[in-house]
PDB file of N, CA and C in Angstrom:
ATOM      1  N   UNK A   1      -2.077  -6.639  12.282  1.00  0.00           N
ATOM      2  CA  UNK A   1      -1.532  -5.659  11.377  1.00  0.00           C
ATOM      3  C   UNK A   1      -2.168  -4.316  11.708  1.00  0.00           C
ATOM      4  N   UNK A   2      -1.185  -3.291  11.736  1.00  0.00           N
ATOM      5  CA  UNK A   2      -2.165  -1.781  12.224  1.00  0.00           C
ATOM      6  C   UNK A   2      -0.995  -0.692  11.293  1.00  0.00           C
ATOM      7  N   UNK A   3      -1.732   0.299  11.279  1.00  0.00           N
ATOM      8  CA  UNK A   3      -1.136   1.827  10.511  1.00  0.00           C
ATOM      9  C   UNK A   3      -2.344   1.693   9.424  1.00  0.00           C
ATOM     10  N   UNK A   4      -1.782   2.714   8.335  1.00  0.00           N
ATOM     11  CA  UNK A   4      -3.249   3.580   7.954  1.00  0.00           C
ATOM     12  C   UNK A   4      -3.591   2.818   7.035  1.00  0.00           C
ATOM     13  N   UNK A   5      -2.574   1.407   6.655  1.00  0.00           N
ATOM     14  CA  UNK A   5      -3.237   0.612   5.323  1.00  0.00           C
ATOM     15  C   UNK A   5      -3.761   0.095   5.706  1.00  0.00           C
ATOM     16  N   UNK A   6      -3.715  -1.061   6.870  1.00  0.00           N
ATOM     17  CA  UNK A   6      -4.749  -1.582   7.726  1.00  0.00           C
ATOM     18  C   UNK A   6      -5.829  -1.487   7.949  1.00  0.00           C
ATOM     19  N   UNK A   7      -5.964  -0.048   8.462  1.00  0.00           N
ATOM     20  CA  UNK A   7      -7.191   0.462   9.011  1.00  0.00           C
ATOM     21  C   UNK A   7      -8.081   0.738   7.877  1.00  0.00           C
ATOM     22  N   UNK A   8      -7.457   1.116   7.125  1.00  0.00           N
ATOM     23  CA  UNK A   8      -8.744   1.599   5.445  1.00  0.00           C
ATOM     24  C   UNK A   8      -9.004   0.286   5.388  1.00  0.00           C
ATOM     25  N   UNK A   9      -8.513  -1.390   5.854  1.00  0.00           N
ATOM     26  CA  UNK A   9      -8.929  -2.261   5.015  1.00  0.00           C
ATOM     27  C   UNK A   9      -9.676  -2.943   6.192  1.00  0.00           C
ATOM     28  N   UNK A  10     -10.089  -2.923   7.205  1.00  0.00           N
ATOM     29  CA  UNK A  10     -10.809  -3.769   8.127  1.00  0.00           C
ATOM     30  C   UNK A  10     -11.820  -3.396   7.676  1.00  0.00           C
ATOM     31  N   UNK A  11     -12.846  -2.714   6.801  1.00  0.00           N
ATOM     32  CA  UNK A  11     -14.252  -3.098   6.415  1.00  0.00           C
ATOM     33  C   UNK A  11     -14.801  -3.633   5.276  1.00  0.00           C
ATOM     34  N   UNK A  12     -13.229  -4.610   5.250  1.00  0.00           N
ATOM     35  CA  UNK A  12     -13.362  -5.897   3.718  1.00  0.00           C
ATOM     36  C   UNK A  12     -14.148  -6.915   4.157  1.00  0.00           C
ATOM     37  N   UNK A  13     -14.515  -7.499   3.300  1.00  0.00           N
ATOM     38  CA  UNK A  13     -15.229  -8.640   3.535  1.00  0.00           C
ATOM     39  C   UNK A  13     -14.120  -9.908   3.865  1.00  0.00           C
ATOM     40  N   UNK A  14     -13.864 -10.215   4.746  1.00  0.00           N
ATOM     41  CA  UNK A  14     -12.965 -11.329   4.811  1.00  0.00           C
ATOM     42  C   UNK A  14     -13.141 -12.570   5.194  1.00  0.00           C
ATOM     43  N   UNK A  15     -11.991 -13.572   4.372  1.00  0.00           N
ATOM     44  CA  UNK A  15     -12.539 -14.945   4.866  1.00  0.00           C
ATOM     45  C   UNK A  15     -11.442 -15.863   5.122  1.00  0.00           C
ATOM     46  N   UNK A  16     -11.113 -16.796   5.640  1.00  0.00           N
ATOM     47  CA  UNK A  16     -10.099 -17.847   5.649  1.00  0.00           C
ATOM     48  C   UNK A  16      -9.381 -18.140   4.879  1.00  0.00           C
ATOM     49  N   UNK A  17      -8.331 -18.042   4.479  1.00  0.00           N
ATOM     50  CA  UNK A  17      -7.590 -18.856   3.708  1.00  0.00           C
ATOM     51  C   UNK A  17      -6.862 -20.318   4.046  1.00  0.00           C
ATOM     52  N   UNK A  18      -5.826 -19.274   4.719  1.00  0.00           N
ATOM     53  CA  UNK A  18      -5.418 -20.871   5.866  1.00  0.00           C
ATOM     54  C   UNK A  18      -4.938 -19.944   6.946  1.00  0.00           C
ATOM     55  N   UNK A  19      -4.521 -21.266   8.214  1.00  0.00           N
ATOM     56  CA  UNK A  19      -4.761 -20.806   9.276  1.00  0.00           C
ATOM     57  C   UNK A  19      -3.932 -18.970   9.685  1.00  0.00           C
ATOM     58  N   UNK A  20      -4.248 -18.318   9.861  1.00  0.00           N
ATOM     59  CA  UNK A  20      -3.416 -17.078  10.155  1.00  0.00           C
ATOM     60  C   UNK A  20      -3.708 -16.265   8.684  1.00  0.00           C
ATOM     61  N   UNK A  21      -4.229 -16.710   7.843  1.00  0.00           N
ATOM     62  CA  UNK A  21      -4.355 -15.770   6.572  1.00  0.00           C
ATOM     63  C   UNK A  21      -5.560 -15.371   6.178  1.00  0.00           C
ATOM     64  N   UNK A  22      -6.192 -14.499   6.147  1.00  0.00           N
ATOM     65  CA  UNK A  22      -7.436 -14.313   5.481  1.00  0.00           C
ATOM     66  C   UNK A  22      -7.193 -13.389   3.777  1.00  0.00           C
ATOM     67  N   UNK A  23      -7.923 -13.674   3.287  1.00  0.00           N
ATOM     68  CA  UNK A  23      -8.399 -13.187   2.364  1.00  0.00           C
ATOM     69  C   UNK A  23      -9.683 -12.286   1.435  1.00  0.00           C
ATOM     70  N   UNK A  24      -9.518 -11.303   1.015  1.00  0.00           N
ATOM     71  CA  UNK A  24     -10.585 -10.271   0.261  1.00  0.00           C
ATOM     72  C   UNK A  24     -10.625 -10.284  -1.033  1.00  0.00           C
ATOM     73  N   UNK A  25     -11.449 -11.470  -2.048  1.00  0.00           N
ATOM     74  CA  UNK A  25     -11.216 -11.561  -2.993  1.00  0.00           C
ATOM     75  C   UNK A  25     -11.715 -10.368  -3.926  1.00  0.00           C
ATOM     76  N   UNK A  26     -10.811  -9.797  -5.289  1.00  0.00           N
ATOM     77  CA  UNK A  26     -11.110  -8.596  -5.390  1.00  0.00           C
ATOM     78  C   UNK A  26     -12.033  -8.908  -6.806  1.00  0.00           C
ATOM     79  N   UNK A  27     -11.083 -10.193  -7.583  1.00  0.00           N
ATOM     80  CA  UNK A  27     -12.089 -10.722  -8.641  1.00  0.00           C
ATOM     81  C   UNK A  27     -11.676 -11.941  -8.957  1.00  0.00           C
ATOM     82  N   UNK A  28     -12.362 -12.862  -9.762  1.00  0.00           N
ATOM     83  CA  UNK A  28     -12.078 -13.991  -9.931  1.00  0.00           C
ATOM     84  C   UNK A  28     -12.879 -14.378 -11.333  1.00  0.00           C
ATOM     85  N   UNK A  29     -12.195 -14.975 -11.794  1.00  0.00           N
ATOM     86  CA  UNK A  29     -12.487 -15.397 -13.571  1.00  0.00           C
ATOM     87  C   UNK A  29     -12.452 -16.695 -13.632  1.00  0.00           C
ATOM     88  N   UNK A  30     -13.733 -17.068 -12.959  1.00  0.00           N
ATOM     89  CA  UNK A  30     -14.184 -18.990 -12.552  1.00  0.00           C
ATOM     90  C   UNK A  30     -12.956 -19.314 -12.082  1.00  0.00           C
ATOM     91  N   UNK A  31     -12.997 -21.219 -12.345  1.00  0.00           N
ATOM     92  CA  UNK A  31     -12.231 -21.561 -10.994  1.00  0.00           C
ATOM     93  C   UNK A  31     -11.009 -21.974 -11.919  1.00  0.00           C
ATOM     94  N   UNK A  32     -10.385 -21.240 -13.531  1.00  0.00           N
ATOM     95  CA  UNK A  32      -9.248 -21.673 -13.250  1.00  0.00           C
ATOM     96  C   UNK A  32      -8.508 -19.597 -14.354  1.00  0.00           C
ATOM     97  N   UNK A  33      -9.246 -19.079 -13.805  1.00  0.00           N
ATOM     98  CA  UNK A  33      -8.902 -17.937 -14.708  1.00  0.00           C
ATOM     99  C   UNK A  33      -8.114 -16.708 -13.964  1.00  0.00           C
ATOM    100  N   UNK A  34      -8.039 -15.742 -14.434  1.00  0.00           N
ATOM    101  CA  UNK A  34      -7.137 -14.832 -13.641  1.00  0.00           C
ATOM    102  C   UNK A  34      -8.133 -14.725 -12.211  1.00  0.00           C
ATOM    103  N   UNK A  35      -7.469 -13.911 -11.512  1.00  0.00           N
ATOM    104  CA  UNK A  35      -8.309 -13.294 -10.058  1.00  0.00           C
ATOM    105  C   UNK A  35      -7.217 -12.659  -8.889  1.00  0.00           C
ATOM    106  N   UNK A  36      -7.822 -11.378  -8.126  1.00  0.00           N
ATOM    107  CA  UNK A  36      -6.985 -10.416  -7.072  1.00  0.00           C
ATOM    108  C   UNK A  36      -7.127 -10.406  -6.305  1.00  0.00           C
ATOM    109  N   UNK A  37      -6.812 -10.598  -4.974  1.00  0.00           N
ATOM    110  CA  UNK A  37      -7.313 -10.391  -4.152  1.00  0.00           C
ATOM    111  C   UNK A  37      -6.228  -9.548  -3.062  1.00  0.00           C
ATOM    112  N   UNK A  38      -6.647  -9.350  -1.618  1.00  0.00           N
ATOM    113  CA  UNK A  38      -5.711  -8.667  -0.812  1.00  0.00           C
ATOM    114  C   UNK A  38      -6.000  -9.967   0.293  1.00  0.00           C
ATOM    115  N   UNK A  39      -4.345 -10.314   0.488  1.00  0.00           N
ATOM    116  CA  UNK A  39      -3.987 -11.236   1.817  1.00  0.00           C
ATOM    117  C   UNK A  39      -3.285 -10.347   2.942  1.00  0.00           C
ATOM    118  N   UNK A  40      -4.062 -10.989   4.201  1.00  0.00           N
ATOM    119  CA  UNK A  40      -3.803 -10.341   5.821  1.00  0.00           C
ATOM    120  C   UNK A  40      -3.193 -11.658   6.095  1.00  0.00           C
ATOM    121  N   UNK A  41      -2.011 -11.438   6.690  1.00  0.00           N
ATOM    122  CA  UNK A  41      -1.364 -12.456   7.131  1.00  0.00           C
ATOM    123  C   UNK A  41      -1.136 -12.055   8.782  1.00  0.00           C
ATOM    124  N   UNK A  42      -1.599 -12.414   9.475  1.00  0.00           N
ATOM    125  CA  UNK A  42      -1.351 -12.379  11.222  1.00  0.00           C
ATOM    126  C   UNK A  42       0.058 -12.933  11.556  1.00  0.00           C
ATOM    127  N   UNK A  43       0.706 -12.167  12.606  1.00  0.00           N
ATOM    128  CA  UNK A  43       1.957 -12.146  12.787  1.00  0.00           C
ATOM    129  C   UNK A  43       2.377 -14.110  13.084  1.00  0.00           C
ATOM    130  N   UNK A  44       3.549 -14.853  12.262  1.00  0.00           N
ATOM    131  CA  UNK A  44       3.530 -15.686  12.356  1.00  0.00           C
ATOM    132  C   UNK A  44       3.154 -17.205  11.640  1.00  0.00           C
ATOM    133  N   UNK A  45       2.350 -16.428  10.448  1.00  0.00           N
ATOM    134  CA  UNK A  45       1.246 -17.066   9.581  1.00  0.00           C
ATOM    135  C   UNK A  45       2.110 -17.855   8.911  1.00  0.00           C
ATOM    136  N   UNK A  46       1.783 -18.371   7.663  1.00  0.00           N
ATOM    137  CA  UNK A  46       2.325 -18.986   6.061  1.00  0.00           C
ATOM    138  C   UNK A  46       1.716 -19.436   5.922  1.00  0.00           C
ATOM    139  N   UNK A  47       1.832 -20.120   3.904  1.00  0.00           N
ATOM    140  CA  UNK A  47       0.872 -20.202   3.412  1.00  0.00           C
ATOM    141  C   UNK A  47       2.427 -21.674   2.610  1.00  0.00           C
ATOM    142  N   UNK A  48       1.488 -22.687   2.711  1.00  0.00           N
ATOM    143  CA  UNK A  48       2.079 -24.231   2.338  1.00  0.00           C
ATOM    144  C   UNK A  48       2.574 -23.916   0.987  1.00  0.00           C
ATOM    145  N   UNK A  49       4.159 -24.438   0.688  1.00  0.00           N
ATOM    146  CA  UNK A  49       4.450 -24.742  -0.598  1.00  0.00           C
ATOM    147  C   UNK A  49       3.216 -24.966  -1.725  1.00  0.00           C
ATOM    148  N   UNK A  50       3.561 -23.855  -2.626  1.00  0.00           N
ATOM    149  CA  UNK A  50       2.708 -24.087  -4.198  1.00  0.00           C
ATOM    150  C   UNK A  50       3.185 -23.625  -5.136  1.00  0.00           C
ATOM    151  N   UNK A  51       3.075 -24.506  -6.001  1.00  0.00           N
ATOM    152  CA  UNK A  51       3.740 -23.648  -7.318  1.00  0.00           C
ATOM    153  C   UNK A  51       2.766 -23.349  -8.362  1.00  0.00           C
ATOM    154  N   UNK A  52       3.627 -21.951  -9.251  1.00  0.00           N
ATOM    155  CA  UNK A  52       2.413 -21.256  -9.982  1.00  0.00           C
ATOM    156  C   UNK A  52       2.472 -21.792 -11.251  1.00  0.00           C
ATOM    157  N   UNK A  53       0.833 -22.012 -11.567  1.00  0.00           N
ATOM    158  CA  UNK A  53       0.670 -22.350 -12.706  1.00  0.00           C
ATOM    159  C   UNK A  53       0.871 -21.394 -13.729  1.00  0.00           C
ATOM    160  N   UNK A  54       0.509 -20.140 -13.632  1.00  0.00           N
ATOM    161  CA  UNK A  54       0.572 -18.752 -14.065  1.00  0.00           C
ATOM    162  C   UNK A  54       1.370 -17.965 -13.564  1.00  0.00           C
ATOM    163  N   UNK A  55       1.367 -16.752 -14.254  1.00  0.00           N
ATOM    164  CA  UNK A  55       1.885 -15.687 -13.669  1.00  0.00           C
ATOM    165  C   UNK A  55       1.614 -15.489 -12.339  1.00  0.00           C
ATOM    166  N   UNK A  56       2.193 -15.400 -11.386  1.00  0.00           N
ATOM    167  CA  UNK A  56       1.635 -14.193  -9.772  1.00  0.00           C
ATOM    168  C   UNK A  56       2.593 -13.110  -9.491  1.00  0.00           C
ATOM    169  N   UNK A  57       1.662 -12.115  -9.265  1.00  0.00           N
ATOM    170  CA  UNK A  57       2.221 -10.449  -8.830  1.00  0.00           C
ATOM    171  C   UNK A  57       1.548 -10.548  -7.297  1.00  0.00           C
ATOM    172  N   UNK A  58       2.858 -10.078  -6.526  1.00  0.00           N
ATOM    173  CA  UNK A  58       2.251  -9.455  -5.073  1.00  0.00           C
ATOM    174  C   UNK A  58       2.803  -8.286  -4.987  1.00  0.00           C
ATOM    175  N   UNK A  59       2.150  -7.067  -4.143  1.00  0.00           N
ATOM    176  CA  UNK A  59       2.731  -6.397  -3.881  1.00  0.00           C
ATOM    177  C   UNK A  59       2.327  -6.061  -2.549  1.00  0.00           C
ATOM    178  N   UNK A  60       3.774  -5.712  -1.887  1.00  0.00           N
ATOM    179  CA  UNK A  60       3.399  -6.041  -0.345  1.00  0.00           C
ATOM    180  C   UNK A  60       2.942  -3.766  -0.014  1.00  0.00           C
ATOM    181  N   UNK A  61       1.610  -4.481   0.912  1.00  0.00           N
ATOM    182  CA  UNK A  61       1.270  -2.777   0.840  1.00  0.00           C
ATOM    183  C   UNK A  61       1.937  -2.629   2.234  1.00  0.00           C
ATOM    184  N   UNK A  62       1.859  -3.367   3.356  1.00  0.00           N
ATOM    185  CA  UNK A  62       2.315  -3.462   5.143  1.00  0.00           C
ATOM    186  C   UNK A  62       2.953  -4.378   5.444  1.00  0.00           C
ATOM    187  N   UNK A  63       4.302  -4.224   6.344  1.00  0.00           N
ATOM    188  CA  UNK A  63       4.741  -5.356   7.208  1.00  0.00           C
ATOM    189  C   UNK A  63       5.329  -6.102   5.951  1.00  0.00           C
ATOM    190  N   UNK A  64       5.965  -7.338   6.317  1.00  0.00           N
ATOM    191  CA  UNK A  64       6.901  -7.828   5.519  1.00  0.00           C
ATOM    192  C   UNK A  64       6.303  -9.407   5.280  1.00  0.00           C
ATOM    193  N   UNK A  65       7.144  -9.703   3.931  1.00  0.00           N
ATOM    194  CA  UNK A  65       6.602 -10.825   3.766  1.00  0.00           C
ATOM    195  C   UNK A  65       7.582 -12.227   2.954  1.00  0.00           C
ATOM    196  N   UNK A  66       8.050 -13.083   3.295  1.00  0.00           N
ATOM    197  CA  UNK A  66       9.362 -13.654   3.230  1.00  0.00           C
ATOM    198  C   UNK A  66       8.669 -14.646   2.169  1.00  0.00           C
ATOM    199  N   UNK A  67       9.936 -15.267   1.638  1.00  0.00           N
ATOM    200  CA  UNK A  67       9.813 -16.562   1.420  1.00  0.00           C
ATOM    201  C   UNK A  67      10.894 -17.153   0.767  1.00  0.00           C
ATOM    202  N   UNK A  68      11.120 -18.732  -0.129  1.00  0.00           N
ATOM    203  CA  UNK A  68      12.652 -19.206   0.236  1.00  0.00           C
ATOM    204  C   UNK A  68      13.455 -18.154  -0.650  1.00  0.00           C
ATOM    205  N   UNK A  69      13.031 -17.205  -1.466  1.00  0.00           N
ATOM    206  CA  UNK A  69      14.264 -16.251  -2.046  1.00  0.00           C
ATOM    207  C   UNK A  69      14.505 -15.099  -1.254  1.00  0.00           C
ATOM    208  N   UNK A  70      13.795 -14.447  -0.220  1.00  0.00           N
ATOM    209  CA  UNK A  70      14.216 -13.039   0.302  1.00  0.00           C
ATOM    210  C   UNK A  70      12.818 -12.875   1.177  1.00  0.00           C
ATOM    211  N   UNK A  71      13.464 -11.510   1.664  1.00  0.00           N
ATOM    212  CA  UNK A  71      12.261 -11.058   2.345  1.00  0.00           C
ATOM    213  C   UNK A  71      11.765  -9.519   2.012  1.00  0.00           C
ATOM    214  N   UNK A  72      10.602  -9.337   1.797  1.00  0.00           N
ATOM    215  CA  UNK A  72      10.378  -7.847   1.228  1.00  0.00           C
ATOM    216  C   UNK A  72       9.448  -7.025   1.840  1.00  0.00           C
ATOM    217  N   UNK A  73       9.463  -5.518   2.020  1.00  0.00           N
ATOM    218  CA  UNK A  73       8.767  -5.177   2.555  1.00  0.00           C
ATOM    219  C   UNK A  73       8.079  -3.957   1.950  1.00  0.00           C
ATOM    220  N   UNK A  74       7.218  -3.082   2.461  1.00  0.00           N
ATOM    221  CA  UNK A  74       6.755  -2.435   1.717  1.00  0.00           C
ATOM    222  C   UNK A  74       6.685  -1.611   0.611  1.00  0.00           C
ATOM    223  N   UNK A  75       6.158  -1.849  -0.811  1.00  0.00           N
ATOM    224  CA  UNK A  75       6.729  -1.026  -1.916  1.00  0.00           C
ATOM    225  C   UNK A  75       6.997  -1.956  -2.540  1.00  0.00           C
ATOM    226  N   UNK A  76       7.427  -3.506  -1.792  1.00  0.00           N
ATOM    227  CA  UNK A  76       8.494  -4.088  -2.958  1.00  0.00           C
ATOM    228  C   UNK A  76       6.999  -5.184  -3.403  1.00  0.00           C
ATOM    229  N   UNK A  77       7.381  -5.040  -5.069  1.00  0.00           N
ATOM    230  CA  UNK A  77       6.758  -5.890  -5.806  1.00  0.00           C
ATOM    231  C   UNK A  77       7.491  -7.116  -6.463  1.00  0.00           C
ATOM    232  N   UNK A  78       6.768  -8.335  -6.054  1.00  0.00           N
ATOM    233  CA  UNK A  78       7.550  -9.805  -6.809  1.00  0.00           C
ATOM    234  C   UNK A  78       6.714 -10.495  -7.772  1.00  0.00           C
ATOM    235  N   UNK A  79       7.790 -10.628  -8.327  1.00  0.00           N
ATOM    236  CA  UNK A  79       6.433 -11.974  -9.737  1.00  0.00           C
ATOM    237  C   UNK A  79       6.839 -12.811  -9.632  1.00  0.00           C
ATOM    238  N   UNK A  80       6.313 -14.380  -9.509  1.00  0.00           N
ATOM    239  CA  UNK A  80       6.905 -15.137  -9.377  1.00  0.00           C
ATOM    240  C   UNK A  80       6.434 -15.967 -11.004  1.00  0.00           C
ATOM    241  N   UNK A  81       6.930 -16.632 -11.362  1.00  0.00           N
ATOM    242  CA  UNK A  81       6.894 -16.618 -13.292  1.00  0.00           C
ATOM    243  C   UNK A  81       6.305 -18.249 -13.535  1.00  0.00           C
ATOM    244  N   UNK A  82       5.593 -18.760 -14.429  1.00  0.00           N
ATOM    245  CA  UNK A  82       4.787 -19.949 -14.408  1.00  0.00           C
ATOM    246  C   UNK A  82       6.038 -20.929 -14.110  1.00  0.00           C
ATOM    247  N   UNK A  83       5.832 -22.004 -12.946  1.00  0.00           N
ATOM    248  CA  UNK A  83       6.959 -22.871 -12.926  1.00  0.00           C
ATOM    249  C   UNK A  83       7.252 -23.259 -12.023  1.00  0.00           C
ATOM    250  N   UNK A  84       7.418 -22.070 -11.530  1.00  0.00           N
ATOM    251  CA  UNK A  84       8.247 -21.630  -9.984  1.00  0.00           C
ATOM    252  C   UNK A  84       7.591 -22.310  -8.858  1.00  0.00           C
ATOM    253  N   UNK A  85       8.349 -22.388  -7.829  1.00  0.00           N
ATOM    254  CA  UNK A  85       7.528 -22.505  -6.402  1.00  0.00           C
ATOM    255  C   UNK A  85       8.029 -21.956  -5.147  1.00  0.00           C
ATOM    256  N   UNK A  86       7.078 -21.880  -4.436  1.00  0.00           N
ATOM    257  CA  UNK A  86       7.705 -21.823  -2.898  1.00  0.00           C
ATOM    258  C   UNK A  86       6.922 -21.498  -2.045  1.00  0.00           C
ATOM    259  N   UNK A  87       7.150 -21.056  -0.369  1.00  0.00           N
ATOM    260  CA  UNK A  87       6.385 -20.882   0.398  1.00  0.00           C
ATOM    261  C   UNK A  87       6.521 -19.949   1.003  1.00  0.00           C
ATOM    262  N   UNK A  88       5.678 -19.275   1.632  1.00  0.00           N
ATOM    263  CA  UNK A  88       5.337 -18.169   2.113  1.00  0.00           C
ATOM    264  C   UNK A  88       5.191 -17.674   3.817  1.00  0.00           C
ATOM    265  N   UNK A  89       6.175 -16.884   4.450  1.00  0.00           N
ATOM    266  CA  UNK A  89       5.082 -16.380   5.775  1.00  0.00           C
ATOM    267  C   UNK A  89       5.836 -15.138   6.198  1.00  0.00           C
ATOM    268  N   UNK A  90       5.011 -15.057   7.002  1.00  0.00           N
ATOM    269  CA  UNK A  90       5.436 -12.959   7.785  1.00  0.00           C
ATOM    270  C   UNK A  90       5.301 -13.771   9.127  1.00  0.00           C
ATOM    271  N   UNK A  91       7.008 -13.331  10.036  1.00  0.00           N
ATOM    272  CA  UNK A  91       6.944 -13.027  10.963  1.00  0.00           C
ATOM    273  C   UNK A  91       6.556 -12.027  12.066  1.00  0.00           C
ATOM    274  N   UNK A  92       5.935 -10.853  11.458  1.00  0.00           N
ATOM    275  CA  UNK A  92       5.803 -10.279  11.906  1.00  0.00           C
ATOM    276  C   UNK A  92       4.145  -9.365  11.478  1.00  0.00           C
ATOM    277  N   UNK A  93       3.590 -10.295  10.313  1.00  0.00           N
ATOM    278  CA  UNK A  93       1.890 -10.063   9.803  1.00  0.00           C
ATOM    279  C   UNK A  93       2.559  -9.143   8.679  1.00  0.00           C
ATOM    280  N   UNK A  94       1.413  -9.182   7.683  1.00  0.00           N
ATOM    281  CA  UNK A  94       1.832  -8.219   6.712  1.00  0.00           C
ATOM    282  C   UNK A  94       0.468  -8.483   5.827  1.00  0.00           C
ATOM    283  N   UNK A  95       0.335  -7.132   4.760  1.00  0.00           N
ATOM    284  CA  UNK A  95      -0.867  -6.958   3.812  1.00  0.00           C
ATOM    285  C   UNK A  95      -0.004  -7.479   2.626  1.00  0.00           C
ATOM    286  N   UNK A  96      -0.820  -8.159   1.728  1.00  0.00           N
ATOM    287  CA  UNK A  96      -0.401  -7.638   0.131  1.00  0.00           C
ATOM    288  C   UNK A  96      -1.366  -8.093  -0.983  1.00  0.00           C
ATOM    289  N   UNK A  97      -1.627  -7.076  -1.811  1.00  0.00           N
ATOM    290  CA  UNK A  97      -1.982  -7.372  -3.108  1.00  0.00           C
ATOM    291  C   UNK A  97      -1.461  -8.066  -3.852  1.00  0.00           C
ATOM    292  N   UNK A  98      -2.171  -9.421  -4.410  1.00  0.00           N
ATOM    293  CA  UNK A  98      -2.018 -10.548  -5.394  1.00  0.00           C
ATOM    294  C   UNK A  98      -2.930 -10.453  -6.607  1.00  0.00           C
ATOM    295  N   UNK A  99      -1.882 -10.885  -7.604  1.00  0.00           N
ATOM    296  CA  UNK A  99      -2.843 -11.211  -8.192  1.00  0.00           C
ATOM    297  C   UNK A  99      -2.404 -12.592  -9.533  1.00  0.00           C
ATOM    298  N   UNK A 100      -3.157 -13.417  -9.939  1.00  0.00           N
ATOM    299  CA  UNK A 100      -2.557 -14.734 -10.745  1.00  0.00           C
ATOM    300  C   UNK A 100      -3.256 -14.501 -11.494  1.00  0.00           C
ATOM    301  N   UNK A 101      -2.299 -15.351 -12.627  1.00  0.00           N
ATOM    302  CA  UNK A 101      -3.129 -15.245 -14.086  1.00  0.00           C
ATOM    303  C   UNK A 101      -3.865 -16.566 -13.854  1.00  0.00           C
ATOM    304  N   UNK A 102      -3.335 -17.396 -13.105  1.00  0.00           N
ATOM    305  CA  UNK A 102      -4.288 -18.958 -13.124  1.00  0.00           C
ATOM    306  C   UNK A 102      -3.966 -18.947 -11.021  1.00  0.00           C
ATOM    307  N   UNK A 103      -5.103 -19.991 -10.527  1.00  0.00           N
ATOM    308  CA  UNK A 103      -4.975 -20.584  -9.579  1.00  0.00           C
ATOM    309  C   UNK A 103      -3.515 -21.342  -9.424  1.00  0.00           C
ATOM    310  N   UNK A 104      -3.082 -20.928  -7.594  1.00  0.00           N
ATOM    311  CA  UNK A 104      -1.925 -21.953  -7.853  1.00  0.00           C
ATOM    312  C   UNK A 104      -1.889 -23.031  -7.188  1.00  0.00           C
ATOM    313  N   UNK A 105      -1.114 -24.308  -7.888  1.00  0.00           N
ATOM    314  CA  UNK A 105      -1.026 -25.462  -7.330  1.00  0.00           C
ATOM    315  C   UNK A 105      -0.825 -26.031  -5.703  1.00  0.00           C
ATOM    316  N   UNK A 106      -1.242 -26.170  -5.230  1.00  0.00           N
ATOM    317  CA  UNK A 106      -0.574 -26.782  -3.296  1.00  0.00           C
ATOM    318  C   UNK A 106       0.284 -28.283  -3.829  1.00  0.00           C
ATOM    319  N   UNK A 107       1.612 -28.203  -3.052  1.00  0.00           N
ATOM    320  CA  UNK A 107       2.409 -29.596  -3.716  1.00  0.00           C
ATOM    321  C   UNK A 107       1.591 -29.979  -3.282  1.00  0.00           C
ATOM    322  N   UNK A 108       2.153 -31.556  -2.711  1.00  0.00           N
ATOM    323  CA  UNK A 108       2.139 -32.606  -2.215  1.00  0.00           C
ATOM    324  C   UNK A 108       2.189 -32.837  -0.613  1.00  0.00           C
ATOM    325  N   UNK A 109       3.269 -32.071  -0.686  1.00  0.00           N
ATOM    326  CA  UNK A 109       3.538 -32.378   0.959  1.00  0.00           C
ATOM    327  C   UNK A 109       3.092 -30.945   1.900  1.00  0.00           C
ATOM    328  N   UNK A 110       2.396 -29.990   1.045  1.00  0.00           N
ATOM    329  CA  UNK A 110       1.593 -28.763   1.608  1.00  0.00           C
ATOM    330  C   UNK A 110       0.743 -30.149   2.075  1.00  0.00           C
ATOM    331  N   UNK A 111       0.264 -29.159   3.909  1.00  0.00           N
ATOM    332  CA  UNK A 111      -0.889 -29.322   4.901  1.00  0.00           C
ATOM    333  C   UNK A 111      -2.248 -28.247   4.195  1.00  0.00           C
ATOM    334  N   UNK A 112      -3.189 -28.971   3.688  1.00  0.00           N
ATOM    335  CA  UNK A 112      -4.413 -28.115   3.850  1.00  0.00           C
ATOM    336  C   UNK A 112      -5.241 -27.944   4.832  1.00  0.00           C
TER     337      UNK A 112
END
């Protein structure tokens, strides 16, 4: 991922999420409470079917970021509403700000 959102963010602290995704957690409210963080997704990435227990807000800051309803790109903000599910990836890498009111579920047939 490169341009000027990028670059302000390579001196995050980052860590694994899954393979091709890292993560900068921004806060976290123990292990089942709200929390934000910013996901780097490397061109190619996704992130295994899960559905939300809570609320989740992303908003994509770079590059685009798909999943089974559409694909969105910068500017565009999605909520996905307690219930819901689906999965996630950027063909082409992308940033975005998350944030859940609760941790979300990995089905069943998500690879960890």
């Amino acid at each position: 991922m490169t341009g000027p959102v990028a670059s302000q963010l390579d001196g995050l602290a980052w860590r694994p999420l899954r393979p091709g995704v890292d993560i900068h957690v921004l806060y976290q409210t123990g292990d089942d409470g709200p929390s934000a963080a910013v996901l780097r997704y490397q061109p190619g990435a996704e992130v295994p079917p899960h559905e939300h227990v809570g609320t989740e807000r992303i908003l994509v800051l770079a590059g685009e970021q798909h999943d089974d309803r559409g694909h969105y790109g910068p500017g565009t903000m999605i909520v996905n509403a307690p219930g819901t599910s689906h999965r996630v990836w950027s063909p082409t890498g992308c940033l975005v700000l998350i944030a859940w009111d609760r941790p979300v579920r990995f089905l069943s047939s998500a690879i960890d």
